[in-house]
PDB file of N, CA and C in Angstrom:
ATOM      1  N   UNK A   1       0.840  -1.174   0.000  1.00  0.00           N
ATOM      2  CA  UNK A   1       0.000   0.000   0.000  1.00  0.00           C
ATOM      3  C   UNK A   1       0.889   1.243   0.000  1.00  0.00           C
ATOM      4  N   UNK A   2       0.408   1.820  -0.946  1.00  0.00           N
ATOM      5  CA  UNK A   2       1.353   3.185  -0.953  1.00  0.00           C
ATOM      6  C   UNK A   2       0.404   4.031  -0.204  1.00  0.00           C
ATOM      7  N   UNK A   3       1.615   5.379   0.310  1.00  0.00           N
ATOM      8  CA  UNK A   3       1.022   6.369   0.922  1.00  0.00           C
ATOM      9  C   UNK A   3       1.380   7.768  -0.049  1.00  0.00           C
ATOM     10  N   UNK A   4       0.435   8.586   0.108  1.00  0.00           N
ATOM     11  CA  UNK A   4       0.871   9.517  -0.828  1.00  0.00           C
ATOM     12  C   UNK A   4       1.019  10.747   0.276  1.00  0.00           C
ATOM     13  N   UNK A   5       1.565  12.013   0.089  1.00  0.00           N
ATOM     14  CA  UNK A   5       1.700  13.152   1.120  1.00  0.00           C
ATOM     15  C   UNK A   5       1.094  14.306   1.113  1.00  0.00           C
ATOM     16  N   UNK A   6       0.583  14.560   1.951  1.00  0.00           N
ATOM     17  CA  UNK A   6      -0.577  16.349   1.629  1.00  0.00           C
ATOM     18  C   UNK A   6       0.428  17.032   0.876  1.00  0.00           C
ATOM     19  N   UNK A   7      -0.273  17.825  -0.161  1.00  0.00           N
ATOM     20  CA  UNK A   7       0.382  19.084  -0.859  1.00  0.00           C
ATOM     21  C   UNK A   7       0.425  19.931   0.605  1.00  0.00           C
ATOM     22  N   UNK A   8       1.524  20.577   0.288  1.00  0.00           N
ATOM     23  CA  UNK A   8       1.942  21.234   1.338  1.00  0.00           C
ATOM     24  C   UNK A   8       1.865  23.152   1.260  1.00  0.00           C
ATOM     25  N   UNK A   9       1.215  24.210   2.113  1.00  0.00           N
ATOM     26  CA  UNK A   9       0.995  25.049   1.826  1.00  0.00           C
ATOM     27  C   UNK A   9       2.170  25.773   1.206  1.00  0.00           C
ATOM     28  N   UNK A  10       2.336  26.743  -0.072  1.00  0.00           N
ATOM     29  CA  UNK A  10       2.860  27.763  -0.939  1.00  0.00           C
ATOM     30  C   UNK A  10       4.055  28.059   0.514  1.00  0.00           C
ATOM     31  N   UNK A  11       3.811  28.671   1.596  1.00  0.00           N
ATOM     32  CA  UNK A  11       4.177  29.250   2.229  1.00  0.00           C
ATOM     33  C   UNK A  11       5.420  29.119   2.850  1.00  0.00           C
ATOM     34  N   UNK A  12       5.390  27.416   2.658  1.00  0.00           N
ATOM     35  CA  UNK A  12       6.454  26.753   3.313  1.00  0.00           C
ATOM     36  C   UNK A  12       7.920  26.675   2.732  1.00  0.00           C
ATOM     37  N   UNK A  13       7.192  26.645   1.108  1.00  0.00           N
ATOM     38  CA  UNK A  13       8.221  26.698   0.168  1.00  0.00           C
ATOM     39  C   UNK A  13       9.185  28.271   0.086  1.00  0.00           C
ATOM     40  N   UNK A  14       8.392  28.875   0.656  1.00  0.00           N
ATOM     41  CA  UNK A  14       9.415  30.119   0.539  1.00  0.00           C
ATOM     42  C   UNK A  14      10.516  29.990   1.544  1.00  0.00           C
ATOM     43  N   UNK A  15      10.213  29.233   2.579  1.00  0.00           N
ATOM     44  CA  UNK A  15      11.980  29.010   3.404  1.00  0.00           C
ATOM     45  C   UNK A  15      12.735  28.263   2.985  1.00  0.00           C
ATOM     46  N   UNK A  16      12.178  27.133   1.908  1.00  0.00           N
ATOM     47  CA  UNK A  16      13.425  26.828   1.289  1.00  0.00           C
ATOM     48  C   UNK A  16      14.180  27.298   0.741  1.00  0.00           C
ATOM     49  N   UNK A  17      13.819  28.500  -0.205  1.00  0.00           N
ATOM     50  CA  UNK A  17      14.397  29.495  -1.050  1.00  0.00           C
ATOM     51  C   UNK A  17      15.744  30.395   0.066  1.00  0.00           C
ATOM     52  N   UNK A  18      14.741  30.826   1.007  1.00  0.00           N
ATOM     53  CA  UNK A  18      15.751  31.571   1.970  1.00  0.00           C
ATOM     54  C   UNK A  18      16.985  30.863   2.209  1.00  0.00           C
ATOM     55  N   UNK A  19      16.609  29.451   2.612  1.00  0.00           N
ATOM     56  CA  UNK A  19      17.826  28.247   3.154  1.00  0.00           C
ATOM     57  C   UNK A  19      18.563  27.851   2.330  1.00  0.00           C
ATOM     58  N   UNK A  20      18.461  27.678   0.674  1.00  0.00           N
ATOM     59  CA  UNK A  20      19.533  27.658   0.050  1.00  0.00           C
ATOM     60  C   UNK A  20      20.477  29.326   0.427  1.00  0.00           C
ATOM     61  N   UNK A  21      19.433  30.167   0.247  1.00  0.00           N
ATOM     62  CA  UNK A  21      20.307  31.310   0.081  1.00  0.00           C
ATOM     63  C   UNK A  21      21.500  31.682   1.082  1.00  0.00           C
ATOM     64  N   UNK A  22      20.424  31.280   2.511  1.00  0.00           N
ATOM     65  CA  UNK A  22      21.673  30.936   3.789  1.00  0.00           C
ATOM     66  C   UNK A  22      23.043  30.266   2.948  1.00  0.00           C
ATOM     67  N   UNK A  23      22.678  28.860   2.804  1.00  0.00           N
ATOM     68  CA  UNK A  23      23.686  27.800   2.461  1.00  0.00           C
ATOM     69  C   UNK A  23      24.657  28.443   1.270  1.00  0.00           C
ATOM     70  N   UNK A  24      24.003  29.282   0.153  1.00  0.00           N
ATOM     71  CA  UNK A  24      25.463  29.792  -0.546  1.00  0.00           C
ATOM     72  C   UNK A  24      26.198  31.179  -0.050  1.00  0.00           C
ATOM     73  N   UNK A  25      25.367  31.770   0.972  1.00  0.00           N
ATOM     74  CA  UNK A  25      26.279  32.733   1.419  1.00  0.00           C
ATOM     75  C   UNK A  25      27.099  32.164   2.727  1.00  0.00           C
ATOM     76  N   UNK A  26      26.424  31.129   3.265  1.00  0.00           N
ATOM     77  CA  UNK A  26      27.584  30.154   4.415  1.00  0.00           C
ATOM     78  C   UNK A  26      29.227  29.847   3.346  1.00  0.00           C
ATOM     79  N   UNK A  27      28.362  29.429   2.444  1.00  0.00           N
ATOM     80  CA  UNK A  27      29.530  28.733   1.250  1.00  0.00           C
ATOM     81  C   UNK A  27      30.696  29.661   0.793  1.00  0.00           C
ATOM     82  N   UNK A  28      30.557  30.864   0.653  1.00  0.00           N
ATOM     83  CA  UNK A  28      30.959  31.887   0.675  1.00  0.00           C
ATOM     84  C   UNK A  28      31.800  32.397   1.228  1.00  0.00           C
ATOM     85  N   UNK A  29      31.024  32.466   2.187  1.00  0.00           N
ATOM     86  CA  UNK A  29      31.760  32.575   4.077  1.00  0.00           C
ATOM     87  C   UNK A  29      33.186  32.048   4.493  1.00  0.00           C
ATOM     88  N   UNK A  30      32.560  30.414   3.892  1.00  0.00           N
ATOM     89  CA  UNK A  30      33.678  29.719   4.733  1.00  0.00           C
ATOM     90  C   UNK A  30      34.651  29.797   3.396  1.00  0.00           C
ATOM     91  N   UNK A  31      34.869  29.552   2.143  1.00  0.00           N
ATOM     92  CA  UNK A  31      35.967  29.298   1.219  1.00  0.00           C
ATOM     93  C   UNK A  31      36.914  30.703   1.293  1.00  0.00           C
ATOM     94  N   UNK A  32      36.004  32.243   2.034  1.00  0.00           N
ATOM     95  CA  UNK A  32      36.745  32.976   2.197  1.00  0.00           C
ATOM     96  C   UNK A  32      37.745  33.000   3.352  1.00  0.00           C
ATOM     97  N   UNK A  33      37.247  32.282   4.703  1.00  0.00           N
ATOM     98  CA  UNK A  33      38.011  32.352   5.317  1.00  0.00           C
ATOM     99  C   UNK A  33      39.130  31.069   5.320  1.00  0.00           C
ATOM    100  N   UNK A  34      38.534  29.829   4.416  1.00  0.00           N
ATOM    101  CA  UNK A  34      39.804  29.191   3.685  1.00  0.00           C
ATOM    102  C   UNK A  34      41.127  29.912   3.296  1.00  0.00           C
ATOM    103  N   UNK A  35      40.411  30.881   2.103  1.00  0.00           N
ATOM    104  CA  UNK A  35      41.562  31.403   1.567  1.00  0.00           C
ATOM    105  C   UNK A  35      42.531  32.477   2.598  1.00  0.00           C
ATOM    106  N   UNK A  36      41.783  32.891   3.398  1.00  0.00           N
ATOM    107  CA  UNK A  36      42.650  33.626   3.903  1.00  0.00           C
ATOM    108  C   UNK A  36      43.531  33.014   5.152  1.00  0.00           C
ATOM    109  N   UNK A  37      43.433  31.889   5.832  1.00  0.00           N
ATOM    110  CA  UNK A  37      44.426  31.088   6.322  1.00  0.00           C
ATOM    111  C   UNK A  37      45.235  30.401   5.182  1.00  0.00           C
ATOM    112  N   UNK A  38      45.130  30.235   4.019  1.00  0.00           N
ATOM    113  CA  UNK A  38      46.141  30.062   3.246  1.00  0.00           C
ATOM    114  C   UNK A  38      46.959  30.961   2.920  1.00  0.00           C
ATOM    115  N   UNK A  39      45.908  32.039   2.846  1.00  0.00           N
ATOM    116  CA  UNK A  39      47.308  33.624   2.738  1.00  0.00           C
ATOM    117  C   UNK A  39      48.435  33.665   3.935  1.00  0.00           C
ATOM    118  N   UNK A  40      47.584  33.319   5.004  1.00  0.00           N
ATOM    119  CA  UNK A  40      48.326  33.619   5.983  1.00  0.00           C
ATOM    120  C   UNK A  40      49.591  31.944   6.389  1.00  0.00           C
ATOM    121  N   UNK A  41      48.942  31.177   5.543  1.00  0.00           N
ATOM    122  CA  UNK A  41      50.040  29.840   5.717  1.00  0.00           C
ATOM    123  C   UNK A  41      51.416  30.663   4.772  1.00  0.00           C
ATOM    124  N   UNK A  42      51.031  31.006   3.653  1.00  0.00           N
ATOM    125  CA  UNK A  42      52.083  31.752   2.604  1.00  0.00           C
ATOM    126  C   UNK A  42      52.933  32.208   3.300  1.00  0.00           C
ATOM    127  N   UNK A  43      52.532  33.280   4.121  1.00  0.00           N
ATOM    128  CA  UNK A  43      53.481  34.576   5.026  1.00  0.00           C
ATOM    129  C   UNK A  43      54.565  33.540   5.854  1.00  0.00           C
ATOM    130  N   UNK A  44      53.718  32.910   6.455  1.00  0.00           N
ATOM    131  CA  UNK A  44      54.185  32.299   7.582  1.00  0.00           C
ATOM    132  C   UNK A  44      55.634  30.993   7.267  1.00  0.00           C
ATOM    133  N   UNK A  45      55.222  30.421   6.241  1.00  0.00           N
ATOM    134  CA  UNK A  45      55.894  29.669   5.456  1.00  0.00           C
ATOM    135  C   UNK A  45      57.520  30.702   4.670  1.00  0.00           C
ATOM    136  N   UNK A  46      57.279  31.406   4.071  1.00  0.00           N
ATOM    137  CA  UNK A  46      58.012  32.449   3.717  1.00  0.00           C
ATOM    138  C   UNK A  46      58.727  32.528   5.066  1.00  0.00           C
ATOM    139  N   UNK A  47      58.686  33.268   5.855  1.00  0.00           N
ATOM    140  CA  UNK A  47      58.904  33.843   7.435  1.00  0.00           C
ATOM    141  C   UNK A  47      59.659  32.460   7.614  1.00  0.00           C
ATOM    142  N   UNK A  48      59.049  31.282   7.776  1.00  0.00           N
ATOM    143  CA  UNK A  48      60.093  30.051   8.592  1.00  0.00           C
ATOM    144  C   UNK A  48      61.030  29.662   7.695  1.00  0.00           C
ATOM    145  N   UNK A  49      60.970  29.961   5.967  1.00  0.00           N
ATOM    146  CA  UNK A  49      61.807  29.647   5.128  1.00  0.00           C
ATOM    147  C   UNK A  49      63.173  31.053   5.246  1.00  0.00           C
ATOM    148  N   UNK A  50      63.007  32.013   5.687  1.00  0.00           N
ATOM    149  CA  UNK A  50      63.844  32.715   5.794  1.00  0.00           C
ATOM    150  C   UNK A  50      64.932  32.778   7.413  1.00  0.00           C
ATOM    151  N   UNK A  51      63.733  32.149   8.412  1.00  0.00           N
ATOM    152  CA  UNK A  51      64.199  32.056   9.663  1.00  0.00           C
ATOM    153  C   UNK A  51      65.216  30.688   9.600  1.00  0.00           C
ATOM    154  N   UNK A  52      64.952  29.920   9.121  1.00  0.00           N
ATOM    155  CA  UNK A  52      65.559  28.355   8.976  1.00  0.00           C
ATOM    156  C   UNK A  52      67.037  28.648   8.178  1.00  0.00           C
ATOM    157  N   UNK A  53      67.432  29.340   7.507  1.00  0.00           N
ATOM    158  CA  UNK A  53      68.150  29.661   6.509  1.00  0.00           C
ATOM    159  C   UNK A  53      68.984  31.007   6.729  1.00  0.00           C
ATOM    160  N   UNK A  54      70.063  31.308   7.640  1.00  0.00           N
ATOM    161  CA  UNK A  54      70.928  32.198   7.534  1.00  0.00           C
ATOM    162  C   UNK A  54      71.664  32.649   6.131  1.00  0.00           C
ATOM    163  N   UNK A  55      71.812  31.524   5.339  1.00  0.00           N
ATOM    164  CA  UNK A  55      72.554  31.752   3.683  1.00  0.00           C
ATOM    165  C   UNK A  55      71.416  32.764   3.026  1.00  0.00           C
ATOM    166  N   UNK A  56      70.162  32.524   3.527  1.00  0.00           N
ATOM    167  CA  UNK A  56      68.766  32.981   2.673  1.00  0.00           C
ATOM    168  C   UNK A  56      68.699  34.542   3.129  1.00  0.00           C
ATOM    169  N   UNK A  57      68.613  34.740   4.091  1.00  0.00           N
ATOM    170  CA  UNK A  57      68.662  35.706   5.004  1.00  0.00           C
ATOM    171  C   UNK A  57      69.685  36.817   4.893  1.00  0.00           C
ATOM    172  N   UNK A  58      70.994  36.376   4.424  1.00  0.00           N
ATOM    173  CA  UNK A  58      71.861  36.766   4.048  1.00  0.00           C
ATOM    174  C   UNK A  58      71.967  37.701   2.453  1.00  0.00           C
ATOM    175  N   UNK A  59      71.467  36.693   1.424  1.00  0.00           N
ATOM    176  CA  UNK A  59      71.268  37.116   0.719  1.00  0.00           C
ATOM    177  C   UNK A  59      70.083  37.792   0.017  1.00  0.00           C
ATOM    178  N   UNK A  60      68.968  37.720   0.914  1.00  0.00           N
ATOM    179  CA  UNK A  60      67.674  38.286   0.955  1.00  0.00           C
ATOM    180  C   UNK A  60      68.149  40.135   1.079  1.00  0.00           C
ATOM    181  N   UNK A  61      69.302  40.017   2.100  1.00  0.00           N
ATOM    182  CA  UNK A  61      69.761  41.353   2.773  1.00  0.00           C
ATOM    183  C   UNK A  61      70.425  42.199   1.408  1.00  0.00           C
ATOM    184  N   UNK A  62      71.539  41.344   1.034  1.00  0.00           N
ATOM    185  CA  UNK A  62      72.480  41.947  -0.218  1.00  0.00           C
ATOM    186  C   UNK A  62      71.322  42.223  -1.482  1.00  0.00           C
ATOM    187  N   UNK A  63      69.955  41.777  -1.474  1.00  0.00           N
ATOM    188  CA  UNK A  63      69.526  41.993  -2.521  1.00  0.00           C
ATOM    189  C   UNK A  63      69.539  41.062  -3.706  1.00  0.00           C
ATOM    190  N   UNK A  64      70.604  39.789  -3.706  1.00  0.00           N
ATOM    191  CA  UNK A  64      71.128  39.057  -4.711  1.00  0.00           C
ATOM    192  C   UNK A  64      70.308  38.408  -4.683  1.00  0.00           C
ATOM    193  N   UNK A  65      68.914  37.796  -4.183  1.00  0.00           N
ATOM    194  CA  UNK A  65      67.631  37.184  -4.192  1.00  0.00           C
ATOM    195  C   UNK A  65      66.612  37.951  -3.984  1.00  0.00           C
ATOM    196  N   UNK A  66      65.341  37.094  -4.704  1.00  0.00           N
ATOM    197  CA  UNK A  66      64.340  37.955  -3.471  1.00  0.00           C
ATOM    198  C   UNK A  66      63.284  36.701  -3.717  1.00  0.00           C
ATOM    199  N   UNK A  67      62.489  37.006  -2.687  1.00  0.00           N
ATOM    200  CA  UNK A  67      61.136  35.665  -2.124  1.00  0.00           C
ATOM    201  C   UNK A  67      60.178  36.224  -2.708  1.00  0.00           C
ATOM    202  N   UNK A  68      59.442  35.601  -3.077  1.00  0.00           N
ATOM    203  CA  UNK A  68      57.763  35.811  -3.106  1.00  0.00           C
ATOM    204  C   UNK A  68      56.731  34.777  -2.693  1.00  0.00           C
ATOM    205  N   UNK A  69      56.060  35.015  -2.407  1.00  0.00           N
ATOM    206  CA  UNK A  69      55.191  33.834  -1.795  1.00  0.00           C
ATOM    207  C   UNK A  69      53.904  34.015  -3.107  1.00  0.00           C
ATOM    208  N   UNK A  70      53.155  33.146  -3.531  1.00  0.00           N
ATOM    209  CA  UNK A  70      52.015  33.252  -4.214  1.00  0.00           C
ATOM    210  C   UNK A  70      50.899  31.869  -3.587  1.00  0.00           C
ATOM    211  N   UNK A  71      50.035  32.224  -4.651  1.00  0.00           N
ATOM    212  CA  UNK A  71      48.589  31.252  -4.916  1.00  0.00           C
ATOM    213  C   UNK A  71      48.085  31.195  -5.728  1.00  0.00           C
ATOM    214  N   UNK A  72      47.887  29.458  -5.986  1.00  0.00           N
ATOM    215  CA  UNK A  72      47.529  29.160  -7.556  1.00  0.00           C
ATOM    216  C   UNK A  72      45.599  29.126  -7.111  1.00  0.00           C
ATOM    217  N   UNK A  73      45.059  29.637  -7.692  1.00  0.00           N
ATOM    218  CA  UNK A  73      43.637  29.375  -7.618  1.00  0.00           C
ATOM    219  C   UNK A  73      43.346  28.371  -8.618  1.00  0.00           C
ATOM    220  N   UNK A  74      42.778  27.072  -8.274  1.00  0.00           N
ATOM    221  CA  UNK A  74      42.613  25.781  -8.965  1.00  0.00           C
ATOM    222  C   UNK A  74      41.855  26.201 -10.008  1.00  0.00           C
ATOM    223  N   UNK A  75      40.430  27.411  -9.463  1.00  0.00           N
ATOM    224  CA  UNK A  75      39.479  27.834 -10.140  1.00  0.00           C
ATOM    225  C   UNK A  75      39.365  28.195 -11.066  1.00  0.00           C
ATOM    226  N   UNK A  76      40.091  29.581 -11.477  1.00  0.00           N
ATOM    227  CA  UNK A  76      40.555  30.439 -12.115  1.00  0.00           C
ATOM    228  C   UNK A  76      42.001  29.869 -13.136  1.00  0.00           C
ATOM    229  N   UNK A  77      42.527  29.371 -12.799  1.00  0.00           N
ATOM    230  CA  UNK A  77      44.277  28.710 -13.000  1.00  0.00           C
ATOM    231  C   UNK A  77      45.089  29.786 -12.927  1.00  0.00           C
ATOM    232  N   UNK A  78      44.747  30.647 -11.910  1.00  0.00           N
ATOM    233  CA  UNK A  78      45.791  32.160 -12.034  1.00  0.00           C
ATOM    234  C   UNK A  78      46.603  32.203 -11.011  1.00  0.00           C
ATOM    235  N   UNK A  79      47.593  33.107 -10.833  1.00  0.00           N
ATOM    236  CA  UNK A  79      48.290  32.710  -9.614  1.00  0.00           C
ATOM    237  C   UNK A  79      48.044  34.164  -9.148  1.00  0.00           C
ATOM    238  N   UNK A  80      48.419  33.916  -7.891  1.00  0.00           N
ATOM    239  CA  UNK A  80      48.053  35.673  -7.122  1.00  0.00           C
ATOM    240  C   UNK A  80      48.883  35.375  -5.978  1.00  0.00           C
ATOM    241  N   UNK A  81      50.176  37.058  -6.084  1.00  0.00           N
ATOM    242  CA  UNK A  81      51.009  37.286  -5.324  1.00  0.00           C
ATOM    243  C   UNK A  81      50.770  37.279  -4.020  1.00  0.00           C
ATOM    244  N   UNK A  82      51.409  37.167  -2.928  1.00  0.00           N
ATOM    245  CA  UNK A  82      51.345  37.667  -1.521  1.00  0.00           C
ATOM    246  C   UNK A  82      51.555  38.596  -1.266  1.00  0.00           C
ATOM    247  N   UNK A  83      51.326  40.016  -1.375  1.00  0.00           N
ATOM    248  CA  UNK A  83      52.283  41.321  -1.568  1.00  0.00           C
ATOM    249  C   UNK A  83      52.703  41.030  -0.025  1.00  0.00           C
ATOM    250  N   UNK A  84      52.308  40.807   1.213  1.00  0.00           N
ATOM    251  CA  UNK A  84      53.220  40.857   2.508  1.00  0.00           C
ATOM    252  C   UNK A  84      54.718  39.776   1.827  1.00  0.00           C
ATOM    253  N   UNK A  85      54.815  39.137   1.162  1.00  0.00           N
ATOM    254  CA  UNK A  85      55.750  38.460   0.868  1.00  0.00           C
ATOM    255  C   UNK A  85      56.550  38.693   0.030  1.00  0.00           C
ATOM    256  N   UNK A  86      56.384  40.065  -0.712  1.00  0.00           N
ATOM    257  CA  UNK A  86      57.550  40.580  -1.432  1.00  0.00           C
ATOM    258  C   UNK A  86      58.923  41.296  -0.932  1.00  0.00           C
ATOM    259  N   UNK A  87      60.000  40.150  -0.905  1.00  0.00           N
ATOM    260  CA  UNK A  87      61.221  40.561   0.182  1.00  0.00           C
ATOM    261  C   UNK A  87      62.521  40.532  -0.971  1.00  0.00           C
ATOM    262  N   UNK A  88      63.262  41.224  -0.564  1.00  0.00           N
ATOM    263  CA  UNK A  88      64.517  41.557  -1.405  1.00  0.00           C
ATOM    264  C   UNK A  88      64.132  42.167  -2.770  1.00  0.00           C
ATOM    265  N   UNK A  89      62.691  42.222  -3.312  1.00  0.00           N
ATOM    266  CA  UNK A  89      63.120  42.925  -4.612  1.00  0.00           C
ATOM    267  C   UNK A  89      62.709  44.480  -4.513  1.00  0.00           C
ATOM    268  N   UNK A  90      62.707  45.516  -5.747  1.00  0.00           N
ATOM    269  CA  UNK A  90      62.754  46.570  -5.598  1.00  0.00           C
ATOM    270  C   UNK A  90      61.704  47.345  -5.045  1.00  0.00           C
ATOM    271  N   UNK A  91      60.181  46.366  -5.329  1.00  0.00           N
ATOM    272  CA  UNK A  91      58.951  46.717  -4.986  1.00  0.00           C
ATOM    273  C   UNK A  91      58.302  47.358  -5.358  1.00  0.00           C
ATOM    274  N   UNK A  92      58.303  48.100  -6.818  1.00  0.00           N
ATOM    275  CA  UNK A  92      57.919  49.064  -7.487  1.00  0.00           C
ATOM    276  C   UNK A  92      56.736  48.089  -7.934  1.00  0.00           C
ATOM    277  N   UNK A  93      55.736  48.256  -8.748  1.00  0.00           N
ATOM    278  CA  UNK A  93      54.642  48.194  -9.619  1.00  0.00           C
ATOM    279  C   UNK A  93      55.157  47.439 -10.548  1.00  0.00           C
ATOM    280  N   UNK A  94      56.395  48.114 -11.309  1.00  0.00           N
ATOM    281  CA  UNK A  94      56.659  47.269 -12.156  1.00  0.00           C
ATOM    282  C   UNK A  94      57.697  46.305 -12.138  1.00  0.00           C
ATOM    283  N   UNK A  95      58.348  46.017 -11.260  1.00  0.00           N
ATOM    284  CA  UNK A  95      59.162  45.105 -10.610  1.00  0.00           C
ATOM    285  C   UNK A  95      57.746  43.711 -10.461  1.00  0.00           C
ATOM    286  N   UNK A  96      56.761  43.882  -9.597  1.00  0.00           N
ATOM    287  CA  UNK A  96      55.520  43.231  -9.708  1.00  0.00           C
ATOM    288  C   UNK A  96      55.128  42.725 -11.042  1.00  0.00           C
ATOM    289  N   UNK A  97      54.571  43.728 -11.860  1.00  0.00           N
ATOM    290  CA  UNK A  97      54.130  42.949 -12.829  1.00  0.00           C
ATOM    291  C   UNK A  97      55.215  42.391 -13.576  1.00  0.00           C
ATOM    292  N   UNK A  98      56.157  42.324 -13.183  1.00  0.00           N
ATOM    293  CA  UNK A  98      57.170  41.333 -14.523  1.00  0.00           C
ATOM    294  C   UNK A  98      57.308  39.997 -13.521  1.00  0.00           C
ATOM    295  N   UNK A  99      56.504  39.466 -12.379  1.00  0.00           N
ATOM    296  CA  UNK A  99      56.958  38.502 -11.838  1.00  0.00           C
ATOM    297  C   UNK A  99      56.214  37.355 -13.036  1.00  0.00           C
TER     298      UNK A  99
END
């Protein structure tokens, strides 16, 4: 024996609408604050790669290197600089865009 289910009043259906809308601005929410503990893994990573490394450090100083930290967005396939992680080079704009 099957059972079948009351049509259900118009009314109800409008919180579903709301609750996706919750759910893609949650979605939102959280991949932003993903990305930005990855920004901040970048810095930090950079920072222990320079702390670990007196030779690095050294030559970070003379200028004869310089670090950058980036991020590949899987999404997009683009990469995007760390600007806190631009160390030893000249730092101009266009020093940047020729990375």
């Amino acid at each position: 024996m099957t059972t079948t289910r009351p049509e259900l009043p118009a009314e109800l259906y409008v919180g579903q609408h709301d609750d996706e809308k919750q759910r893609s601005s949650s979605e939102a929410d959280r991949l932003a604050i993903i990305d930005q503990v990855a920004s901040r893994n970048v810095v930090r990573t950079v920072a222990e790669v320079i702390a670990m490394s007196p030779a690095i450090g050294e030559l970070l100083a003379s200028t004869q290197i310089g670090i950058v930290g980036m991020m590949y967005d899987f999404g997009s396939g683009t990469v995007r600089v760390i600007e806190e992680t631009l160390l030893g080079l000249a730092g101009t704009s266009q020093d940047k865009n020729q990375l």
